[in-house]
C-alpha atoms as a PDB file:
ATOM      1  CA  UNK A   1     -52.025-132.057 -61.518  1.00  0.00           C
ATOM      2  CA  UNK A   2     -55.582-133.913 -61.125  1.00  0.00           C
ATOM      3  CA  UNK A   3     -55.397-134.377 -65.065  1.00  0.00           C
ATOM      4  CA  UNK A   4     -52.163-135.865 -65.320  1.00  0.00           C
ATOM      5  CA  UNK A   5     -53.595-138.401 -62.189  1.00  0.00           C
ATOM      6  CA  UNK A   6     -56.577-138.904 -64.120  1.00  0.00           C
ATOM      7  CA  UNK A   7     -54.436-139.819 -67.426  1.00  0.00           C
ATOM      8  CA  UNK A   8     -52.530-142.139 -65.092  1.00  0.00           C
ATOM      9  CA  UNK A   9     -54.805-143.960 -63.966  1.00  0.00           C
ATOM     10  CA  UNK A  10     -56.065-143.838 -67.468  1.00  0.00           C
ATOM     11  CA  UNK A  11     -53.867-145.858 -69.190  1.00  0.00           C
ATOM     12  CA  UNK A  12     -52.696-148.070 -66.454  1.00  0.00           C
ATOM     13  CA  UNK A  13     -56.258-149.385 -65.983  1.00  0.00           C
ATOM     14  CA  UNK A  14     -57.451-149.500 -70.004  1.00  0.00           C
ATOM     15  CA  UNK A  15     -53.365-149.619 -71.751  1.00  0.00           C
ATOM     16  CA  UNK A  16     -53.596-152.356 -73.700  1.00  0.00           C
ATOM     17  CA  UNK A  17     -57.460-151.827 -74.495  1.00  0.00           C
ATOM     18  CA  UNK A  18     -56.511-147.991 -76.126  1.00  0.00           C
ATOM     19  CA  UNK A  19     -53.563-149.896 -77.461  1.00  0.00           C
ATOM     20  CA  UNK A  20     -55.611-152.041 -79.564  1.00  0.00           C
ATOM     21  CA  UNK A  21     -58.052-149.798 -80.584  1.00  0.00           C
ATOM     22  CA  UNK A  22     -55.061-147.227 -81.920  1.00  0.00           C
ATOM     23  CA  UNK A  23     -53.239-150.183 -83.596  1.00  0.00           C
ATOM     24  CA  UNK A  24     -57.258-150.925 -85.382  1.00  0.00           C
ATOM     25  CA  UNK A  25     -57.131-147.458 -85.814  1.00  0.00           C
ATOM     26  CA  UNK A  26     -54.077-147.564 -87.400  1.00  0.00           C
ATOM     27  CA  UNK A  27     -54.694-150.152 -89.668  1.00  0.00           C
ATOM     28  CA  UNK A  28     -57.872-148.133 -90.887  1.00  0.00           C
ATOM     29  CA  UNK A  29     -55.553-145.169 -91.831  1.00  0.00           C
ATOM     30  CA  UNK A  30     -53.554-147.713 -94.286  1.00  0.00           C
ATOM     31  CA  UNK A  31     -56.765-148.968 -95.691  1.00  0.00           C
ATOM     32  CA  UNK A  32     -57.494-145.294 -96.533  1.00  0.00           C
ATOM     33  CA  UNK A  33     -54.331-144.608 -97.822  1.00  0.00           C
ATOM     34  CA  UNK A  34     -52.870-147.698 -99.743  1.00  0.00           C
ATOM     35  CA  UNK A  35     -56.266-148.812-101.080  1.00  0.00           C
ATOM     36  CA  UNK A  36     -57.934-152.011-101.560  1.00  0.00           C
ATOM     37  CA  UNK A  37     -54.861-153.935-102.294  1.00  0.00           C
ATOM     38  CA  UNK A  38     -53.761-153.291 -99.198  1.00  0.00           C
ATOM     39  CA  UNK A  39     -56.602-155.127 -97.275  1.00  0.00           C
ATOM     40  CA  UNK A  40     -58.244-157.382 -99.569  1.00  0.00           C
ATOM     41  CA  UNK A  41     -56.852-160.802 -98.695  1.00  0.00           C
ATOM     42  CA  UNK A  42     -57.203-160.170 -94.873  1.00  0.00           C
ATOM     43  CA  UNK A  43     -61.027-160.115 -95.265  1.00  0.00           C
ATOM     44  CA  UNK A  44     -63.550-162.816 -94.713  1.00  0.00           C
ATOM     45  CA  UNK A  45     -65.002-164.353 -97.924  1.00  0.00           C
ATOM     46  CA  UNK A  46     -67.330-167.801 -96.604  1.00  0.00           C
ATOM     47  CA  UNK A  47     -67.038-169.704 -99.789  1.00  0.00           C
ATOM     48  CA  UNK A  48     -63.420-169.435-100.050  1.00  0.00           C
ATOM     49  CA  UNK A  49     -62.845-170.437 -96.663  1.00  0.00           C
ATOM     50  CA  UNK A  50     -65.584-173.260 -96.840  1.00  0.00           C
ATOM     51  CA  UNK A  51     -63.633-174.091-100.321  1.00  0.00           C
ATOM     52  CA  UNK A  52     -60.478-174.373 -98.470  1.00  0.00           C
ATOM     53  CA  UNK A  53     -62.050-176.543 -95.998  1.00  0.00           C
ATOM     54  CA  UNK A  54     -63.170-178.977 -98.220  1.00  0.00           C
ATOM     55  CA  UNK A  55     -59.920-179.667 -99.823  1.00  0.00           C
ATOM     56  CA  UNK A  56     -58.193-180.127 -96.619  1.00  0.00           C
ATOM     57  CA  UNK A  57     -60.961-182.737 -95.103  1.00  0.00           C
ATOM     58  CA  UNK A  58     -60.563-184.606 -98.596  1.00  0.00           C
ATOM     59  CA  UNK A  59     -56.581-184.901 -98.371  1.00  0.00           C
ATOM     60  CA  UNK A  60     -55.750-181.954-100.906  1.00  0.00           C
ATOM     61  CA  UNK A  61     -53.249-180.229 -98.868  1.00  0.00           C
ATOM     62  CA  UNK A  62     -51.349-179.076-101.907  1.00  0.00           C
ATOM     63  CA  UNK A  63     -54.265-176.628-103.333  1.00  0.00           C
ATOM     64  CA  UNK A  64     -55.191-175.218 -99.608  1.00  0.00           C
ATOM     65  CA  UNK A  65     -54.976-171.742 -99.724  1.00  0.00           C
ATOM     66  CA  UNK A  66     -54.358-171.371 -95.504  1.00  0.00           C
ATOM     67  CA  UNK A  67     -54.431-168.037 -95.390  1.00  0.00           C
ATOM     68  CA  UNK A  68     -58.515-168.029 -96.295  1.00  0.00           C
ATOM     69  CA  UNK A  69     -58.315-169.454 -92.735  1.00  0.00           C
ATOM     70  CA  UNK A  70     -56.564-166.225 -91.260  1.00  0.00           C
ATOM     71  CA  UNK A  71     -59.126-164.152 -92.365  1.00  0.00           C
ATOM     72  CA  UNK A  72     -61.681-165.384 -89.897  1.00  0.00           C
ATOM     73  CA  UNK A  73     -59.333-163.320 -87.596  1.00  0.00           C
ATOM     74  CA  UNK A  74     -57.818-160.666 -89.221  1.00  0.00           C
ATOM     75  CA  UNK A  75     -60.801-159.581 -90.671  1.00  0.00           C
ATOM     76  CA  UNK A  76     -62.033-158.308 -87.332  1.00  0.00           C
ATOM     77  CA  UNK A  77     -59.102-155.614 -87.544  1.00  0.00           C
ATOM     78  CA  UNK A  78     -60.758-154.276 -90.602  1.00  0.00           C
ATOM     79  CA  UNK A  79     -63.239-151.758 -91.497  1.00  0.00           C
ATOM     80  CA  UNK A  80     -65.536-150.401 -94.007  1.00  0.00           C
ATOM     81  CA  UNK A  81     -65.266-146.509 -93.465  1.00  0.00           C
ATOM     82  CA  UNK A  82     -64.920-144.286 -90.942  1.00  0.00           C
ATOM     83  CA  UNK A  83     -68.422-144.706 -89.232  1.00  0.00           C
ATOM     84  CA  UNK A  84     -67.896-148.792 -89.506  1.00  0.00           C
ATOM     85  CA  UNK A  85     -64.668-147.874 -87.105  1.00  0.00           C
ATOM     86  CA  UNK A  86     -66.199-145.176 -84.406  1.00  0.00           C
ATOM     87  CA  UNK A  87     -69.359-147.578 -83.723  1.00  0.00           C
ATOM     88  CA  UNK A  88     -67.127-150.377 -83.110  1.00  0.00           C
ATOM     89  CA  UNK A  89     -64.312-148.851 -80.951  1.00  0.00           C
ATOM     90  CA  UNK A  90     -67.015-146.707 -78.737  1.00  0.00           C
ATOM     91  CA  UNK A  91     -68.730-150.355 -77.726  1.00  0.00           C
ATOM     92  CA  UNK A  92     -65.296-151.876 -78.011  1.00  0.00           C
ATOM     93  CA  UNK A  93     -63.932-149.444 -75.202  1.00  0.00           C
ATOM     94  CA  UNK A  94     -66.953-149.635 -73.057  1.00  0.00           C
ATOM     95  CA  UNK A  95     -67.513-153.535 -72.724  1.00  0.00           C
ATOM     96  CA  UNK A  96     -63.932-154.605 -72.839  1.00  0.00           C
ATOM     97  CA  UNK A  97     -62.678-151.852 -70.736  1.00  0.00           C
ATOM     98  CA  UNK A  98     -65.335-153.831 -68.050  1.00  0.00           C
ATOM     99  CA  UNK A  99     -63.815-157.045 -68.909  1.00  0.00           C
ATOM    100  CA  UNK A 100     -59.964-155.442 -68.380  1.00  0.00           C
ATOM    101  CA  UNK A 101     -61.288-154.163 -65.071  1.00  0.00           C
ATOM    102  CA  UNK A 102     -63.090-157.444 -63.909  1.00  0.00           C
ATOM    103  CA  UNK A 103     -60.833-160.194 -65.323  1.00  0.00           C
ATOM    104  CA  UNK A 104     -57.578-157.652 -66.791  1.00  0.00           C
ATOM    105  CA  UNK A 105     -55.474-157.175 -69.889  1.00  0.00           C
ATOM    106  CA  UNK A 106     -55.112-160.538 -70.421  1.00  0.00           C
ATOM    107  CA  UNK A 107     -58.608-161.961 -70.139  1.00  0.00           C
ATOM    108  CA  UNK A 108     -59.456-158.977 -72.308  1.00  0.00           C
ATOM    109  CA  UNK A 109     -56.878-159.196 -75.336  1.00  0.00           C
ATOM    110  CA  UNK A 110     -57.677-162.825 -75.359  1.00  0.00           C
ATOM    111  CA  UNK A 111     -61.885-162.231 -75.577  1.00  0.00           C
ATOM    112  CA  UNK A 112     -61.079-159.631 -78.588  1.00  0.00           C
ATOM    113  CA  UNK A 113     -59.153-162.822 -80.584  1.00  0.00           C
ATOM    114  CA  UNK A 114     -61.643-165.628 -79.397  1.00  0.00           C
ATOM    115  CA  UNK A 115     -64.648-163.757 -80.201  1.00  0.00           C
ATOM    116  CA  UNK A 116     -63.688-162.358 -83.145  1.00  0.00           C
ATOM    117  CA  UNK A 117     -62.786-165.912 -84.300  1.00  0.00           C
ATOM    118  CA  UNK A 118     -66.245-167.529 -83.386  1.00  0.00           C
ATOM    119  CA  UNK A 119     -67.840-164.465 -85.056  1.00  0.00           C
ATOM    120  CA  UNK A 120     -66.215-165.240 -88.419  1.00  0.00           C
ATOM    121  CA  UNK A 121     -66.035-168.851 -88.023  1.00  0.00           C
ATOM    122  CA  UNK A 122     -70.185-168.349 -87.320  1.00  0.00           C
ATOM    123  CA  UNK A 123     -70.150-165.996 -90.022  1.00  0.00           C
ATOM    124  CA  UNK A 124     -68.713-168.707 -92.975  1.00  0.00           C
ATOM    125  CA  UNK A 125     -71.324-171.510 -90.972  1.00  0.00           C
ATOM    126  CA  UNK A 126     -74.381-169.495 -91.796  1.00  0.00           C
ATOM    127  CA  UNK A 127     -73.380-168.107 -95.266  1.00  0.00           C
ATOM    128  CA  UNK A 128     -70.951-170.987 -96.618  1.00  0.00           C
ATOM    129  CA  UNK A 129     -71.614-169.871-100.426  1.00  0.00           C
ATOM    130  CA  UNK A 130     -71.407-166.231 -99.722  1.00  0.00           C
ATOM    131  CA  UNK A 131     -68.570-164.439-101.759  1.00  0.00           C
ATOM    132  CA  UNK A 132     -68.805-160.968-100.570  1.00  0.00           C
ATOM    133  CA  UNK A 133     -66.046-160.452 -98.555  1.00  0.00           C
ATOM    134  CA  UNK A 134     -66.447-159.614 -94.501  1.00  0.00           C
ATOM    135  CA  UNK A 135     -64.594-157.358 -92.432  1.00  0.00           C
ATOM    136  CA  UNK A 136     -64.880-155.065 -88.986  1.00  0.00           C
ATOM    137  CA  UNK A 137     -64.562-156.032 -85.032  1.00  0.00           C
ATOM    138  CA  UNK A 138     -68.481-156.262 -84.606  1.00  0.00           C
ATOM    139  CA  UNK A 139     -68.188-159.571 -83.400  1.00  0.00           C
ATOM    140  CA  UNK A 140     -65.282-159.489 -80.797  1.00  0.00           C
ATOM    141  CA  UNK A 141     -67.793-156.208 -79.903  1.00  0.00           C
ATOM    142  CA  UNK A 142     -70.963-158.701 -79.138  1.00  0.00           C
ATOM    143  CA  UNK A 143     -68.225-160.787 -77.855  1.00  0.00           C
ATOM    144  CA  UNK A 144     -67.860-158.874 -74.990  1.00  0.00           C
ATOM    145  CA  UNK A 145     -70.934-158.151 -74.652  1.00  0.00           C
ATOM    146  CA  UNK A 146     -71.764-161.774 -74.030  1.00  0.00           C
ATOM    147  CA  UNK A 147     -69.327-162.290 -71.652  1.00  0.00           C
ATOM    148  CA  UNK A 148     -70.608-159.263 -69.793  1.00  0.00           C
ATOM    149  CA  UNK A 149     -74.037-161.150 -69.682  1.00  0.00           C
ATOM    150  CA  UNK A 150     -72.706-164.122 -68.903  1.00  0.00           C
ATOM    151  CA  UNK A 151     -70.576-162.759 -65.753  1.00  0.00           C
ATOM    152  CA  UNK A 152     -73.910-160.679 -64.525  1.00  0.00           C
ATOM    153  CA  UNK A 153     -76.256-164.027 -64.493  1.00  0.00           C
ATOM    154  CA  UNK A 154     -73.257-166.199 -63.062  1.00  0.00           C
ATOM    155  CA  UNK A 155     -72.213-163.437 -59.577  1.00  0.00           C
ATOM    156  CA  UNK A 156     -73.238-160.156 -58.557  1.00  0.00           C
ATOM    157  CA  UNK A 157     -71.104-157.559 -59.627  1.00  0.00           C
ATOM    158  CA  UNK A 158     -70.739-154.304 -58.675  1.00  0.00           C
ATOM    159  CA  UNK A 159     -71.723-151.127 -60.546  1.00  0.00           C
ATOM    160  CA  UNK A 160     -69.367-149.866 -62.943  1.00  0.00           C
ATOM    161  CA  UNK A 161     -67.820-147.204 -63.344  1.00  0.00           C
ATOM    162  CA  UNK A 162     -65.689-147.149 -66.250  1.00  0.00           C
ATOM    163  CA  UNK A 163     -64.334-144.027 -68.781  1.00  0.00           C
ATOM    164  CA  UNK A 164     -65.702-143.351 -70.913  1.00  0.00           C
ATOM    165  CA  UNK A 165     -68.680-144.246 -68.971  1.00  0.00           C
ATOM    166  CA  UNK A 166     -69.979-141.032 -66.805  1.00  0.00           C
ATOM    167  CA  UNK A 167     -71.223-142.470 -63.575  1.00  0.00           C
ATOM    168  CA  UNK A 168     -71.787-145.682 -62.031  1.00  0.00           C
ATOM    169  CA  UNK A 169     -74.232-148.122 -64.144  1.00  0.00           C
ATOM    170  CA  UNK A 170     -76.132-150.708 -63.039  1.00  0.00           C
ATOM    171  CA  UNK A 171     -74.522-154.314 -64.514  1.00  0.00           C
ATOM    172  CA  UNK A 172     -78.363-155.210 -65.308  1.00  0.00           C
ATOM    173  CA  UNK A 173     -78.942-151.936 -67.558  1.00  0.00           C
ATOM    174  CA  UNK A 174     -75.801-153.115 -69.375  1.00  0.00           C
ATOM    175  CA  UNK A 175     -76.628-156.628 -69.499  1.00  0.00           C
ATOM    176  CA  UNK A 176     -79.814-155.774 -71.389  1.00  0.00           C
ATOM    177  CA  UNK A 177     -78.012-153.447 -73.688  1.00  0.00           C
ATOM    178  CA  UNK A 178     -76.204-156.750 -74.781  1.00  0.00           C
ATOM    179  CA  UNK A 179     -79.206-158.960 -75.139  1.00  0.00           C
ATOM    180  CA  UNK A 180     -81.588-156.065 -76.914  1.00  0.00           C
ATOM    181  CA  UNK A 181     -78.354-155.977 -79.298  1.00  0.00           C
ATOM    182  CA  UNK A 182     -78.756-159.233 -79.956  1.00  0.00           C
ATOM    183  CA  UNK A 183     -82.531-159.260 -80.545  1.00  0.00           C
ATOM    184  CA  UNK A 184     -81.785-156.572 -82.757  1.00  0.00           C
ATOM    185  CA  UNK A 185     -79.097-159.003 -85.008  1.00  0.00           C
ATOM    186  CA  UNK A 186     -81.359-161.693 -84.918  1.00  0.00           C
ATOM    187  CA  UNK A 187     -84.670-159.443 -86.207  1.00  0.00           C
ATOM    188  CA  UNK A 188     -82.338-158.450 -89.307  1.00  0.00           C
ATOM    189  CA  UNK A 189     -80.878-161.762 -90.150  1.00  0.00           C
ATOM    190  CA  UNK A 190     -84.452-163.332 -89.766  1.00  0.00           C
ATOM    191  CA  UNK A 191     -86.015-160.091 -92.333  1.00  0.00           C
ATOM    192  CA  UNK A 192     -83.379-160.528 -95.116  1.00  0.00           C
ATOM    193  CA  UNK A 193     -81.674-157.214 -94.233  1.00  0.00           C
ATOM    194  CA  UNK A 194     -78.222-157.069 -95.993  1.00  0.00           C
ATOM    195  CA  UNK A 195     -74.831-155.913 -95.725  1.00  0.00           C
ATOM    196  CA  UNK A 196     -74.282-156.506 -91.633  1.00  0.00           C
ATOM    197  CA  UNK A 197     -72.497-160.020 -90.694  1.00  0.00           C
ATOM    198  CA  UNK A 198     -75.302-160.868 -88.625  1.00  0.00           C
ATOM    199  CA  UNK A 199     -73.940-164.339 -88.525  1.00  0.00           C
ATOM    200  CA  UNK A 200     -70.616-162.743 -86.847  1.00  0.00           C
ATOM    201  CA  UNK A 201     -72.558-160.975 -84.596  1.00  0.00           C
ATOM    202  CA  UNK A 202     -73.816-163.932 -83.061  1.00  0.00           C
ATOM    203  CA  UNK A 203     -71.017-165.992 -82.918  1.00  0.00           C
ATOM    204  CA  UNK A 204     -69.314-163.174 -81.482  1.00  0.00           C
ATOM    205  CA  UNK A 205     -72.007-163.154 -78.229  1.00  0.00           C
ATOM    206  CA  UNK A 206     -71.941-167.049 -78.097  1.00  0.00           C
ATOM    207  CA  UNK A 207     -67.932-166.938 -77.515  1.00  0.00           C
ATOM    208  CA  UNK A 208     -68.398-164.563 -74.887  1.00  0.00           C
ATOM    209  CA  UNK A 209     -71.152-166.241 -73.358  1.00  0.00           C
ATOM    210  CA  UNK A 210     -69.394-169.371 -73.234  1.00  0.00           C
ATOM    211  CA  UNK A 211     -66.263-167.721 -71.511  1.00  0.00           C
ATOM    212  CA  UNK A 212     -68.062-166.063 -69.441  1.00  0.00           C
ATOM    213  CA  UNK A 213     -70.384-168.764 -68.356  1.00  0.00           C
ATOM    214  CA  UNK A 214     -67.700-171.278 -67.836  1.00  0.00           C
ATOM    215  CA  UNK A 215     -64.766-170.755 -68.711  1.00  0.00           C
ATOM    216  CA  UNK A 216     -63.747-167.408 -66.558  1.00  0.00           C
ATOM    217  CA  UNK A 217     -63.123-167.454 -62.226  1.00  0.00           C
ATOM    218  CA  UNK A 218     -65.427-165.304 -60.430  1.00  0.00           C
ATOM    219  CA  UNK A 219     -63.713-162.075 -60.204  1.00  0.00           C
ATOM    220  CA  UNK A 220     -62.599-160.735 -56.789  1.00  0.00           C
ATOM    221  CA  UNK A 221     -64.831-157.523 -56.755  1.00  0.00           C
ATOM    222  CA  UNK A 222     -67.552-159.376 -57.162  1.00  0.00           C
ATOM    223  CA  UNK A 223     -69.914-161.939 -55.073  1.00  0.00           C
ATOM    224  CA  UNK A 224     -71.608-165.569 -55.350  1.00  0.00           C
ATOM    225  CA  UNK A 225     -75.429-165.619 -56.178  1.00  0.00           C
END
């Protein structure tokens, strides 16, 4: 009886969040089995998207391919293999199951497409002749992340206590997490190291900071500083 409370509860407090990360997971199982052809034009390549760019700022609307410009977002529902996919979703559940619980579903399913869209758009910025392709939600991840940060400068909130979180946490201990993640990104962009989007990263933690440090209403569980 407790369980099938507990698995209440469960879904009507993080629906749309397991939602999303089945329908990622999903899409990772037809990557698997269909093959590269399945995925190939959803992911991120810079140069073709700056290429794109270029042709559409000098009038040449006829040879714009648009859909380089989708890929800034559905890249994010991509992913390399099957440790690519568990890294993401764990820190996908944790920080935007906070964000469903301070802000809900809505504020939540719209950080995941913002974030993941300044990510990639970063992403193409910082590596505009780059032609190996991009994918994975890493940056909708730091997204939340920065909004997190953002929300735990901005008001006091109170300790969370989120599944699949154990026990209460303190929202400092998680705001570091966020910004020692982010020191992390920028010590591997700055030493050369390849084959992370670092670039995403970032402009995945700058979304979130900016929604969370001005764009979002205080939520009601929490207080003013």
């Amino acid at each position: 009886m407790r369980g099938s409370v507990n698995l209440r509860y469960l879904l009507k407090s993080q629906g749309p969040l397991l939602a999303l990360i089945l329908f990622i997971s999903v899409i990772f199982s037809l990557q698997v089995v269909l093959g590269p052809s399945f995925y190939e034009n959803f992911m991120t390549v810079p140069a073709e998207v700056v290429a794109s760019w270029q042709m559409l700022r000098a009038g040449d609307i006829s040879d714009v391919k648009w859909s380089e410009f989708g890929t800034i977002f559905t890249a994010a529902l991509l992913h390399g293999d099957f440790g690519h996919l568990l890294g993401n979703m764990i820190f996908l559940w944790i920080f935007a199951a906070l964000a469903a619980e301070l802000l809900g579903h809505r504020w939540m399913l719209f950080t995941f497409v913002f974030t993941a869209i300044t990510g990639g758009l970063c992403h193409v910025a910082l590596n505009p002749g780059e032609y190996i392709p991009c994918l994975g939600a890493s940056g909708a991840v730091a997204g939340f992340e920065g909004l997190y940060l953002a929300m735990a400068v901005r008001w006091q909130l109170p300790d969370p206590h989120v599944w699949p979180i154990a026990s209460p946490i303190s929202p400092s201990r998680l705001a570091f997490l966020g910004v020692l993640g982010l020191a992390l990104d920028f010590m591997g962009y700055t030493s050369g190291v390849a084959g992370v989007a670092y670039g995403a990263h970032l402009g995945g933690f700058i979304g979130g900071l900016l929604l969370g440090g001005a764009v979002v209403r205080m939520p009601g569980v929490a207080r003013p500083r």
